[in-house]
C-alpha atoms as a PDB file:
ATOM      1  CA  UNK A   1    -114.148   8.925 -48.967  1.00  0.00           C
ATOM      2  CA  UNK A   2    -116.777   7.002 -47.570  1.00  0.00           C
ATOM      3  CA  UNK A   3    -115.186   6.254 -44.675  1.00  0.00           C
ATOM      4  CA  UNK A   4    -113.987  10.076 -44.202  1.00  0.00           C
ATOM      5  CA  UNK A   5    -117.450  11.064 -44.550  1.00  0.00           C
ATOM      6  CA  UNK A   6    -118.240   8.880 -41.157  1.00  0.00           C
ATOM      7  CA  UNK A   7    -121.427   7.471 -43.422  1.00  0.00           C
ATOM      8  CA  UNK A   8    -123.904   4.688 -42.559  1.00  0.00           C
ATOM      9  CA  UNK A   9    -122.450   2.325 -45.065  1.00  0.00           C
ATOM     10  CA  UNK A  10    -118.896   3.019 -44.082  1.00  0.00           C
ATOM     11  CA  UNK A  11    -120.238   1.848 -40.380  1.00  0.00           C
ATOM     12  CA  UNK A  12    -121.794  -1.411 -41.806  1.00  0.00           C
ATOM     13  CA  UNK A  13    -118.618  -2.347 -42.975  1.00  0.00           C
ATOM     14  CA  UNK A  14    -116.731  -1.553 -40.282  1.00  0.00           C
ATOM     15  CA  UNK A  15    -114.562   1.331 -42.353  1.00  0.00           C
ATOM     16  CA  UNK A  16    -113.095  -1.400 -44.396  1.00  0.00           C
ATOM     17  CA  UNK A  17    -113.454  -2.088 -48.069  1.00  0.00           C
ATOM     18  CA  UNK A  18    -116.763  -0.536 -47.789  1.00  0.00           C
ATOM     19  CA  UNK A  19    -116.748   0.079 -51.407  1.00  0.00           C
ATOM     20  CA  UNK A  20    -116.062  -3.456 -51.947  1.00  0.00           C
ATOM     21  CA  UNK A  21    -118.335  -4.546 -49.395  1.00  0.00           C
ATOM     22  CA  UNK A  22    -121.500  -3.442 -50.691  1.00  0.00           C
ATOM     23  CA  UNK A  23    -120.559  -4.313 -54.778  1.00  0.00           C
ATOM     24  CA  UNK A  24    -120.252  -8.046 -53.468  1.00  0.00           C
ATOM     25  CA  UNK A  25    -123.576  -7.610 -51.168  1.00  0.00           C
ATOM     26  CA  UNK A  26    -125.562  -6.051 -53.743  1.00  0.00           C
ATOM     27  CA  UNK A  27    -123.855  -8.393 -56.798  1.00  0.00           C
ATOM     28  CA  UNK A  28    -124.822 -11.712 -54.391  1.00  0.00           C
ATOM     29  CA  UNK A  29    -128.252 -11.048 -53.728  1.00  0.00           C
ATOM     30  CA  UNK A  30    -129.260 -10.253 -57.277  1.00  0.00           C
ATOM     31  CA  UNK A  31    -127.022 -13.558 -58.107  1.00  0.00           C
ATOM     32  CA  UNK A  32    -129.433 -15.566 -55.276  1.00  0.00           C
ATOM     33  CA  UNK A  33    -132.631 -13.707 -57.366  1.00  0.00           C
ATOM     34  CA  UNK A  34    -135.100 -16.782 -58.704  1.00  0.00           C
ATOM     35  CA  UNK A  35    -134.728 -16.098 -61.667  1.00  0.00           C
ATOM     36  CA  UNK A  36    -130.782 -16.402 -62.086  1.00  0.00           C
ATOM     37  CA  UNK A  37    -130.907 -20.000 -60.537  1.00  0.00           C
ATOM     38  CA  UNK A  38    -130.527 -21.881 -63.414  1.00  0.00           C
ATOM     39  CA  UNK A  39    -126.898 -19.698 -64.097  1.00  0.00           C
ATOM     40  CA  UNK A  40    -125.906 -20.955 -60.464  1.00  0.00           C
ATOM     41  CA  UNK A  41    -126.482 -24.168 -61.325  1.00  0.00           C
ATOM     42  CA  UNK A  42    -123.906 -23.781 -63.872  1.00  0.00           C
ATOM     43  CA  UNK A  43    -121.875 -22.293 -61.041  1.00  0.00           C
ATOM     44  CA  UNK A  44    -122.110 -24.946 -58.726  1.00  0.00           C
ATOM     45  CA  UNK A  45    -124.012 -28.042 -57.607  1.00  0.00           C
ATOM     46  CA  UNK A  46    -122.107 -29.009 -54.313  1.00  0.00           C
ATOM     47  CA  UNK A  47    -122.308 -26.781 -50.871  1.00  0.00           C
ATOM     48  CA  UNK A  48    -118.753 -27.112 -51.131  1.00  0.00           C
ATOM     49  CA  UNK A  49    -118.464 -25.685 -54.492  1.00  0.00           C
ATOM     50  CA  UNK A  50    -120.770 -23.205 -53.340  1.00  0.00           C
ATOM     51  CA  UNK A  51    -118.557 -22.117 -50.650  1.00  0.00           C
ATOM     52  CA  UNK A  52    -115.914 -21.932 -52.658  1.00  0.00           C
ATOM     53  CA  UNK A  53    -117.343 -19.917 -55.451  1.00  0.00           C
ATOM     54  CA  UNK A  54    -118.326 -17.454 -52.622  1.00  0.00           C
ATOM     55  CA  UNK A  55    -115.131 -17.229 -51.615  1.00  0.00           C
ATOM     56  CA  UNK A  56    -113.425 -16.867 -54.624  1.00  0.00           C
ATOM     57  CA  UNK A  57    -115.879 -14.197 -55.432  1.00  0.00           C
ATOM     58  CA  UNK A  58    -115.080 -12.335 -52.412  1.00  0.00           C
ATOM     59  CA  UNK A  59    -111.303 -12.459 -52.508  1.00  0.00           C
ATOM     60  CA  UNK A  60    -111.062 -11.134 -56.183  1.00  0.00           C
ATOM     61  CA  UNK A  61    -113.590  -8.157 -55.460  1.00  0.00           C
ATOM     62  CA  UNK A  62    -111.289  -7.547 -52.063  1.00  0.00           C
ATOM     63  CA  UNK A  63    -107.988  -7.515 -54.284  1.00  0.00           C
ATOM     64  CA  UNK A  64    -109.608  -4.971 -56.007  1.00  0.00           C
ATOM     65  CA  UNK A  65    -109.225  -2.256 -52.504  1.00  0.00           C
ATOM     66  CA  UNK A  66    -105.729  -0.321 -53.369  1.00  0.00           C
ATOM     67  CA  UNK A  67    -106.306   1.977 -50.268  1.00  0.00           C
ATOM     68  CA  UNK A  68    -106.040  -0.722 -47.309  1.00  0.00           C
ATOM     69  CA  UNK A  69    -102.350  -1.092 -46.507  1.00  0.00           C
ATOM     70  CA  UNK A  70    -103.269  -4.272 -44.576  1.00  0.00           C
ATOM     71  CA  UNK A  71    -104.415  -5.849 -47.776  1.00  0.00           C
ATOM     72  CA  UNK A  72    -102.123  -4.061 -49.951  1.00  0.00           C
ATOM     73  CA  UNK A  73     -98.932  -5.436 -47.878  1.00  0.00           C
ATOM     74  CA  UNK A  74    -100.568  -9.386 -48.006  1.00  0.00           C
ATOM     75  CA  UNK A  75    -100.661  -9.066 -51.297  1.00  0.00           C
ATOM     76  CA  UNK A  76     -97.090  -8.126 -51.979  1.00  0.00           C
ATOM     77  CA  UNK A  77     -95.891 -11.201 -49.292  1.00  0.00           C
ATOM     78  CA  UNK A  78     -97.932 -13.647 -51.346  1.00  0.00           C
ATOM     79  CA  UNK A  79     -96.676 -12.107 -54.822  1.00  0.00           C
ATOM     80  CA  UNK A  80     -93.543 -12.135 -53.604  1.00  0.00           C
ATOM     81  CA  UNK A  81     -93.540 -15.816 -51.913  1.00  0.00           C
ATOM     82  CA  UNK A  82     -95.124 -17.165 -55.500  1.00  0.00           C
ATOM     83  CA  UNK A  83     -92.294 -15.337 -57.687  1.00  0.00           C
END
């Protein structure tokens, strides 16, 4: 709908996952607060494992979109590769 709507946030995305998009930008910057870095250091202690905890955070939220084909059509290949 957002995207339909032609609205600011749907541009700042680019039209894609924009929903998505902005739950992981607002979730990560109240997860970078001060006062929650004692819980990332629970997370992780390496850059690495701080790069992959991003990542991992962002590719669950983004298998979340059941509207983008693109996505929706990766998923299947892998699903069906794995079984």
């Amino acid at each position: 709908q957002l995207v339909k709507e032609k609205t600011h946030i749907a541009q700042q995305y680019n039209n894609k996952s924009v929903a998505e998009q902005n739950s992981l930008d607002l979730s990560w910057d109240l997860l970078m607060e001060p006062m929650y870095a004692d819980f990332r250091a629970c997370i992780y202690e390496t850059d690495e494992e701080f790069c992959r905890f991003r990542q991992l955070m962002v590719n669950m939220v983004l298998a979340t979109d059941i509207m983008d084909k693109e996505l929706g059509a990766l998923r299947k290949g892998r699903w069906e590769k794995a079984f």
